[in-house]
N, C-alpha and C. Protein backbone atom coordinates (compact mmCIF):
# COMPACT_ATOMS: atom_id res chain seq x y z
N UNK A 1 -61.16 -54.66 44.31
CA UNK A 1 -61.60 -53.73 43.29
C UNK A 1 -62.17 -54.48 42.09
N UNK A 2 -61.32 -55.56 41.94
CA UNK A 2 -61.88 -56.56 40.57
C UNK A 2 -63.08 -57.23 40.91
N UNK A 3 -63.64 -57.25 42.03
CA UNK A 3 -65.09 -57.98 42.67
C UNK A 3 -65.76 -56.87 42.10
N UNK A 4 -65.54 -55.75 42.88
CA UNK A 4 -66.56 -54.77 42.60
C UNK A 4 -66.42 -54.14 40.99
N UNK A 5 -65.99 -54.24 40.08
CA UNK A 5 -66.59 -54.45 38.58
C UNK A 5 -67.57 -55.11 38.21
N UNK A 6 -66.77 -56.65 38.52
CA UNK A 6 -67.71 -57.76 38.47
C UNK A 6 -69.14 -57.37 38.60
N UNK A 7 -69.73 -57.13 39.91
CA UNK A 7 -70.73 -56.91 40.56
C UNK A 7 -71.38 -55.88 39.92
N UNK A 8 -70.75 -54.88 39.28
CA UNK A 8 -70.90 -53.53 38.69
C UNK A 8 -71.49 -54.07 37.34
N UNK A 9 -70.55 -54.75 36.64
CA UNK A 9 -70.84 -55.65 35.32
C UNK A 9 -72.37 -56.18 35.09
N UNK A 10 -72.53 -57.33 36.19
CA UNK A 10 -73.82 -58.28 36.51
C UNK A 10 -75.42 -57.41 36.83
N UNK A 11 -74.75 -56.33 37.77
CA UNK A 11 -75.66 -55.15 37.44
C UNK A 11 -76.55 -54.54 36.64
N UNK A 12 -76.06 -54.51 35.96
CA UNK A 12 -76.13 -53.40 34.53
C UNK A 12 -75.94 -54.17 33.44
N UNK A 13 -75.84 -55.35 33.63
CA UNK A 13 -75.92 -56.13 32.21
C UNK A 13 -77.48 -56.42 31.64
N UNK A 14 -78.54 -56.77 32.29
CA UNK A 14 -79.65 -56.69 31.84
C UNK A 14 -80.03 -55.24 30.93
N UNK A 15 -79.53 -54.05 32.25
CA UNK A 15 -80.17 -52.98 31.59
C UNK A 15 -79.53 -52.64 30.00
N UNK A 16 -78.23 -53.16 30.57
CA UNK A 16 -77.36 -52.93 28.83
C UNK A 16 -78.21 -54.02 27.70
N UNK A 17 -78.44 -55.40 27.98
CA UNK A 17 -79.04 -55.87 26.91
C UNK A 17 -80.77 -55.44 26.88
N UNK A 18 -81.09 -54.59 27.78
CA UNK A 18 -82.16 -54.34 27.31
C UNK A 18 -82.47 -52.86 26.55
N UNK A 19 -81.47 -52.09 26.72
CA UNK A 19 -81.42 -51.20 26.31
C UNK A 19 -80.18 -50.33 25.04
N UNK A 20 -79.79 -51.72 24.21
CA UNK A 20 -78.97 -51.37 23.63
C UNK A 20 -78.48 -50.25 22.48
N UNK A 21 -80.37 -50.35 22.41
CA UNK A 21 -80.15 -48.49 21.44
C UNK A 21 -80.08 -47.56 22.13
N UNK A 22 -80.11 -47.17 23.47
CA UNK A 22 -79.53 -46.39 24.27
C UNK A 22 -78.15 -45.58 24.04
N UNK A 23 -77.80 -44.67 24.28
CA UNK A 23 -76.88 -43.98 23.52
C UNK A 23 -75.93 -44.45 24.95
N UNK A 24 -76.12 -44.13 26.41
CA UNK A 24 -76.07 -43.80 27.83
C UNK A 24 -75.60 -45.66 27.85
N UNK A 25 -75.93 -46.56 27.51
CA UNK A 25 -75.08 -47.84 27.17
C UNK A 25 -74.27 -48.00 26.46
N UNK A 26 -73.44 -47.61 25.95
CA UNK A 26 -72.35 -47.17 24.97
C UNK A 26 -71.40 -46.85 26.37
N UNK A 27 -71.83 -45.42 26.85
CA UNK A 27 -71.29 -44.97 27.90
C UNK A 27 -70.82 -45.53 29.00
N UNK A 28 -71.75 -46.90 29.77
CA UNK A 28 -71.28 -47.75 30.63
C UNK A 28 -70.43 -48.57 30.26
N UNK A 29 -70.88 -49.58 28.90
CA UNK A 29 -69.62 -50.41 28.44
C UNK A 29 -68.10 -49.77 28.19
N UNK A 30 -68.29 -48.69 28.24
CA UNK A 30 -66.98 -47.48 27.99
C UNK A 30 -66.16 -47.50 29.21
N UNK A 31 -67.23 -47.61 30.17
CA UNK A 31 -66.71 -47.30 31.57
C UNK A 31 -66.11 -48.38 32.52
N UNK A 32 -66.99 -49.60 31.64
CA UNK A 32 -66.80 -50.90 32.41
C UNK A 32 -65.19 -51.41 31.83
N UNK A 33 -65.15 -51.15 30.03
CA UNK A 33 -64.02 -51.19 29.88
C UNK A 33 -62.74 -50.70 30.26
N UNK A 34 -62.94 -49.43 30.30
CA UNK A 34 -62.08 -48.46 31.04
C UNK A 34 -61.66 -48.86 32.31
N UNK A 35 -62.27 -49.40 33.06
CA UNK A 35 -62.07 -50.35 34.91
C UNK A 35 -61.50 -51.17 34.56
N UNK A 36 -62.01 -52.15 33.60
CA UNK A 36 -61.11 -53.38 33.34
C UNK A 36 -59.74 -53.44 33.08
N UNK A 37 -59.17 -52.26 32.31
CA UNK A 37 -58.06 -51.63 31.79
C UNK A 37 -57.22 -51.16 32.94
N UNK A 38 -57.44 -50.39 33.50
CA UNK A 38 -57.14 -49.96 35.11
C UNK A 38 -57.02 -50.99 36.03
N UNK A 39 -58.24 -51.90 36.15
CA UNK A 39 -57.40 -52.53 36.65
C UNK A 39 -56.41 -53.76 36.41
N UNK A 40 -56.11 -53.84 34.86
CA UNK A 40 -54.85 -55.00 35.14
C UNK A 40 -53.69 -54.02 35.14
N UNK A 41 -53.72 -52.45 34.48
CA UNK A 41 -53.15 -52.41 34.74
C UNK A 41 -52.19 -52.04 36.18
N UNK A 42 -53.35 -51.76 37.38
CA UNK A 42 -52.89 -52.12 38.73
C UNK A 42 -52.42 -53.17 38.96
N UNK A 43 -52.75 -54.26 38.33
CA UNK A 43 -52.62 -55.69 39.09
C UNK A 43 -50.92 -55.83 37.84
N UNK A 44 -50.77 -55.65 36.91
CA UNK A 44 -49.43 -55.61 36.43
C UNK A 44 -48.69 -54.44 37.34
N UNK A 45 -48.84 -53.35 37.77
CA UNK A 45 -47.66 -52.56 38.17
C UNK A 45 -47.73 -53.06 39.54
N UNK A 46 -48.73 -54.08 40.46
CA UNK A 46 -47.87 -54.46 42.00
C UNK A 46 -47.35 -55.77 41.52
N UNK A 47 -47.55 -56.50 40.54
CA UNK A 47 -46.60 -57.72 40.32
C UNK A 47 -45.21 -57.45 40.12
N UNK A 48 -45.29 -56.10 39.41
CA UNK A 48 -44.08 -55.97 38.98
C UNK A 48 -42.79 -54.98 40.31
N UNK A 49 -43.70 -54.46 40.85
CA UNK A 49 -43.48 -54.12 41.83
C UNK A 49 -42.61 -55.22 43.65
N UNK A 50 -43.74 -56.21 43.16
CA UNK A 50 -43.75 -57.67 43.94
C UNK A 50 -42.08 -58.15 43.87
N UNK A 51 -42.32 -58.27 41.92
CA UNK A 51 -40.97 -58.92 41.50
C UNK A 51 -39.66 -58.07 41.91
N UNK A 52 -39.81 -57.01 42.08
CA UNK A 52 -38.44 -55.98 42.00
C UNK A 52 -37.82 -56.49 43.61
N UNK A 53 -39.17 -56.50 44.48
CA UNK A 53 -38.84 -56.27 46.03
C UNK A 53 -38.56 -57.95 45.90
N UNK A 54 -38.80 -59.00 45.67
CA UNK A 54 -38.38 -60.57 46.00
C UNK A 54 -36.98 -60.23 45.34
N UNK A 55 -36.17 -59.51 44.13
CA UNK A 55 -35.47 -59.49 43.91
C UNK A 55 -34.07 -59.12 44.56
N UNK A 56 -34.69 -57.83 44.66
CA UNK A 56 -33.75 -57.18 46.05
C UNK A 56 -33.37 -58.29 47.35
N UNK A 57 -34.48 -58.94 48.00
CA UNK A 57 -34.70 -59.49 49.01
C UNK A 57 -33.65 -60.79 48.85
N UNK A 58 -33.78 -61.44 47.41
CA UNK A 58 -32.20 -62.28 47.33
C UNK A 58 -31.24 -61.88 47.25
N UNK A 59 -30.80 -60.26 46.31
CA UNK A 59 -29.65 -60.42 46.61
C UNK A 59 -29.22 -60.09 47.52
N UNK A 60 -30.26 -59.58 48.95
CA UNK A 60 -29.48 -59.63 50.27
C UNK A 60 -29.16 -60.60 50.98
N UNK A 61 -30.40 -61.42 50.37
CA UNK A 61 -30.03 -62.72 51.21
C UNK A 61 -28.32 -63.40 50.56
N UNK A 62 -28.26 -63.39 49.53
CA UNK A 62 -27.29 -63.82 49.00
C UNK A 62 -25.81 -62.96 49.62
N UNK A 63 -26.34 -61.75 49.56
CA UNK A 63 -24.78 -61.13 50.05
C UNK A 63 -24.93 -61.45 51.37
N UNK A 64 -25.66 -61.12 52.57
CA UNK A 64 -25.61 -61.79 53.81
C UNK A 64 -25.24 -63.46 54.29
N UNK A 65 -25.20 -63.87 52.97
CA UNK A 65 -24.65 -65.43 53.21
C UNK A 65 -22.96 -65.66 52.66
N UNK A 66 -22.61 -64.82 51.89
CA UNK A 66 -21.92 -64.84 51.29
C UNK A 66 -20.77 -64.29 52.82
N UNK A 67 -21.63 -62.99 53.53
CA UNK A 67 -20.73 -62.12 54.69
C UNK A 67 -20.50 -63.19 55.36
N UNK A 68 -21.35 -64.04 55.65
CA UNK A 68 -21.56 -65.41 56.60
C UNK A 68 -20.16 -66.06 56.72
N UNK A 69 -20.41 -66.56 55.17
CA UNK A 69 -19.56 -67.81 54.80
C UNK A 69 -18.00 -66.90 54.59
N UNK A 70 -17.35 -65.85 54.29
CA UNK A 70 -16.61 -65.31 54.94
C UNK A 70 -16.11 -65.14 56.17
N UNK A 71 -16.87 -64.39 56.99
CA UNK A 71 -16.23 -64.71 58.74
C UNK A 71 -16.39 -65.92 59.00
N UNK A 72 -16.83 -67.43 58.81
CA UNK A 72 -16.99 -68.16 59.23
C UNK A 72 -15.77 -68.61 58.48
N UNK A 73 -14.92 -68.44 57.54
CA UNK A 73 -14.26 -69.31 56.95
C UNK A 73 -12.65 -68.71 57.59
């Protein structure tokens, strides 16, 4: 999704510097910002998302070692 901004950006950047008294360029940089915004904040809610599930994932590992080292002892 962050490629295709990019690409979206590189686009429309000529027409934006060529047309900056344009009212309708206001409007794209609005829009381009608005994507940019969206998407970190996608890319912050699966990190954080990421972090919750590696979290979980130790403390099973941890209690499953812990069950381990119990019956084994």
């Amino acid at each position: 999704m962050a490629d295709a901004i990019r690409l979206y950006e590189k686009a429309v950047h000529y027409e934006l510097d060529r047309s900056l008294e344009k009212p309708e360029s206001d409007a794209k940089w609005a829009y381009i910002e608005a994507s940019r915004a969206f998407q970190k904040r996608e890319q912050r809610r699966e990190l954080e998302e990421q972090q919750r599930k590696n979290a979980r994932l130790k403390r099973t590992v941890a209690f499953v070692s812990v069950l381990l080292a119990v019956a084994l002892a």
